[in-house]
Protein backbone atom coordinates (compact mmCIF):
# COMPACT_ATOMS: atom_id res chain seq x y z
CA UNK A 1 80.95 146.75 -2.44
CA UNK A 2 79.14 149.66 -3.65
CA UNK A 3 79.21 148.64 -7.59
CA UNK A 4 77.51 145.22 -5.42
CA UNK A 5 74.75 146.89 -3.84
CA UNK A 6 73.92 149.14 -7.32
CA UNK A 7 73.87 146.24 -9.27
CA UNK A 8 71.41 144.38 -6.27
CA UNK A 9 69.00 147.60 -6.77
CA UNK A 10 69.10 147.94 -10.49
CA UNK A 11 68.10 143.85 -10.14
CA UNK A 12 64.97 144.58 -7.57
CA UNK A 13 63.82 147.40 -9.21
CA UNK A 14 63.66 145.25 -12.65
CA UNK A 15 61.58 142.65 -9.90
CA UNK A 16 59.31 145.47 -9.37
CA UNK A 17 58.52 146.25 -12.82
CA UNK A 18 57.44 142.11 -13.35
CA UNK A 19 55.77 142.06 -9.91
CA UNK A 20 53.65 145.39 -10.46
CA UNK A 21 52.49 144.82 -13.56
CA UNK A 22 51.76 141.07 -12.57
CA UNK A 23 49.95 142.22 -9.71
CA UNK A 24 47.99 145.23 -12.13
CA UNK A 25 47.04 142.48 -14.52
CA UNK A 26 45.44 140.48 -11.71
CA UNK A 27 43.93 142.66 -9.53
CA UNK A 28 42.98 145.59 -11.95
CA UNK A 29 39.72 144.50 -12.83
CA UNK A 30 38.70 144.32 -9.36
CA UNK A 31 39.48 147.72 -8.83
CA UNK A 32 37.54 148.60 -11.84
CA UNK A 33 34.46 147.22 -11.84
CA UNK A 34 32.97 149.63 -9.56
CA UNK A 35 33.29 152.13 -11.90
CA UNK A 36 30.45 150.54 -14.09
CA UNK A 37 32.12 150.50 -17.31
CA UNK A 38 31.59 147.74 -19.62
CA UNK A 39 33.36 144.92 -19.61
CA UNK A 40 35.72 145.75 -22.39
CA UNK A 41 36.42 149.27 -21.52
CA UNK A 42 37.38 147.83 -18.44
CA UNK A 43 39.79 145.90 -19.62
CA UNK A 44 41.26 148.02 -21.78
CA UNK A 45 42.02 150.44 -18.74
CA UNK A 46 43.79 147.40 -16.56
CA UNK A 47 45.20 146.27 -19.50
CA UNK A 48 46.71 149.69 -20.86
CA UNK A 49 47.29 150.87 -16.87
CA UNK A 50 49.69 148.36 -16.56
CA UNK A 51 51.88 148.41 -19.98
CA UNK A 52 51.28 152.47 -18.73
CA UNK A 53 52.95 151.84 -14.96
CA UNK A 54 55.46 149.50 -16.51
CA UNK A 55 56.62 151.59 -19.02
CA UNK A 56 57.21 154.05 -16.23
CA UNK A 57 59.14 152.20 -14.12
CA UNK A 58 61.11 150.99 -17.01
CA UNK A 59 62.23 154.58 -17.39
CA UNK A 60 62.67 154.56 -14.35
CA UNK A 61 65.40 151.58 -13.61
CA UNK A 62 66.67 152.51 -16.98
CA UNK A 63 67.83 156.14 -15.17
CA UNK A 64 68.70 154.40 -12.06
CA UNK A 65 71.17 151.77 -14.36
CA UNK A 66 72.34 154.88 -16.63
CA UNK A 67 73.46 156.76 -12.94
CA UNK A 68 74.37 154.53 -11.01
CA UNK A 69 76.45 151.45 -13.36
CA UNK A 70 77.89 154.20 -15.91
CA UNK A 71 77.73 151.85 -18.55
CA UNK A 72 79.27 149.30 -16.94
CA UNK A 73 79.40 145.64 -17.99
CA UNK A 74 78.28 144.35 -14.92
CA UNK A 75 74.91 146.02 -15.23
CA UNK A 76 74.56 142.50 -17.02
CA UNK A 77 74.32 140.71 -14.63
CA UNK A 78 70.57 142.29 -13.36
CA UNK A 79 69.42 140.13 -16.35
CA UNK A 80 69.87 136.84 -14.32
CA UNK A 81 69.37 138.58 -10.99
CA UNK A 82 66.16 140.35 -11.34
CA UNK A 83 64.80 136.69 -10.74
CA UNK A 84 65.76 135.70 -7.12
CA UNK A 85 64.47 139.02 -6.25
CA UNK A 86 60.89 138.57 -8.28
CA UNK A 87 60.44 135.35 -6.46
CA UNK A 88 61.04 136.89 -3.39
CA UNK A 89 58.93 139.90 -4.06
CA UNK A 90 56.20 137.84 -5.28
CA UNK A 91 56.17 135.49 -1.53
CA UNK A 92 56.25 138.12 0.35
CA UNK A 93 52.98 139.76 -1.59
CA UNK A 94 51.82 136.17 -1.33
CA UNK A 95 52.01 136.08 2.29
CA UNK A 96 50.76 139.62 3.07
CA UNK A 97 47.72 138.97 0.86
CA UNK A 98 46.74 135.35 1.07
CA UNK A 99 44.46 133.75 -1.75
CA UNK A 100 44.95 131.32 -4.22
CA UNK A 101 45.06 134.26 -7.23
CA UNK A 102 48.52 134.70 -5.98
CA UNK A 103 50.31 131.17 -6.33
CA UNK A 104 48.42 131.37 -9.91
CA UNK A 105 49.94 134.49 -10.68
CA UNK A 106 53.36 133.44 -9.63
CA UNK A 107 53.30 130.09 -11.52
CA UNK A 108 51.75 131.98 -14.86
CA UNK A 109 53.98 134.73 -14.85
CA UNK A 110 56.88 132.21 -14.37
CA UNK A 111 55.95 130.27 -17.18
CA UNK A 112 55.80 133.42 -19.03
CA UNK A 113 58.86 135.37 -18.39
CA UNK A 114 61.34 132.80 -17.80
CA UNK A 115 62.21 133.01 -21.70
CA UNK A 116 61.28 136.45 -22.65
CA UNK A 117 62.06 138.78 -19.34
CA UNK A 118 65.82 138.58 -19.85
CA UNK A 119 65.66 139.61 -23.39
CA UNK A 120 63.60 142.51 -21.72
CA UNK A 121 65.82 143.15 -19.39
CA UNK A 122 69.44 142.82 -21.67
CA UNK A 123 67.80 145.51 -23.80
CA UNK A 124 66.87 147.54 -21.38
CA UNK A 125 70.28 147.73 -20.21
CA UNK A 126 71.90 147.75 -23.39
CA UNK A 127 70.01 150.88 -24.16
CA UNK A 128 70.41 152.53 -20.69
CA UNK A 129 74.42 151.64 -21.46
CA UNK A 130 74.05 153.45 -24.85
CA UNK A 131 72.55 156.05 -23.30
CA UNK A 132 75.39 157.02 -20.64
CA UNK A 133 78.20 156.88 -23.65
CA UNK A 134 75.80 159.82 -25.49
CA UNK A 135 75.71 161.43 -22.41
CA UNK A 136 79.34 161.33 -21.88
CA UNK A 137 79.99 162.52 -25.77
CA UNK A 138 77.24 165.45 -25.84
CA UNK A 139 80.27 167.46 -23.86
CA UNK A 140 82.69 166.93 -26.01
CA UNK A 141 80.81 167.38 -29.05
CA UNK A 142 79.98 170.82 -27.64
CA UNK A 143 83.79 171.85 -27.41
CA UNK A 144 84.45 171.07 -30.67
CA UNK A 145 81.78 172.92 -32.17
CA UNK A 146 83.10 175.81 -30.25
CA UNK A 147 87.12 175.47 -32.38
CA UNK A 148 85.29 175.83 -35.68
CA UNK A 149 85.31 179.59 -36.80
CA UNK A 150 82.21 181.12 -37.49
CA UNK A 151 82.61 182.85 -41.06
């Protein structure tokens, strides 16, 4: 049950990354503007902001999936369940703030990620996987250097 509700966290937080940047890409000029830049510097902040918070938060889930799945095949399976959870994520945004911005959003990003988000995600995982075997090696690695005399 535990491995269940990892693997349900790892897959929300992978929701989170799609839904944030989403959001960043449709509401960052809005919270831009003000500022008085030009139109292009502008969007070159929203635009690099949000690869920016993404890339964080990819960091981020990949630690969470290194810790908590220890390379574990069924980290996996947060490639196909990410999606239940974006969809989710996404109403419940939709609700909170209404407008019609948000069923556009949904609907693009949709059409978007369906065939690329899972590739995303796989190698994300695959590399967070990778990364927890090195971990586990560095310690042995250590050890041996220790047997080989020093001359």
């Amino acid at each position: 049950m535990n491995a269940f509700l990892k693997l349900n966290g790892i897959s929300a937080g992978y929701a989170c990354i799609c839904l944030v940047f989403g959001q960043c890409l449709l509401y960052g000029m809005s919270v831009v503007k003000p500022l008085g830049l030009s139109h292009s510097a502008s969007l070159k902040i929203v635009v690099g902001g949000a690869f920016f918070l993404a890339g964080l938060l990819t960091l981020l889930c990949m630690r969470m999936t290194k810790k908590w799945m220890k390379g574990r095949m069924l980290a996996f399976w947060a490639v196909v369940l990410w999606f239940p959870y974006w969809i989710l994520f996404s109403g419940v945004t939709a609700a909170l703030f209404p407008g019609e911005d948000q069923a556009y959003m949904i609907y693009v990003m949709t059409l978007i990620l369906t065939p690329f988000y899972p590739i995303y995600a796989a190698t994300t995982i695959g590399i967070s996987a990778l990364w927890h075997e090195s971990a586990e090696k560095k310690p042995t690695r250590r050890k041996a250097g220790n047997d080989v005399p020093q001359g």
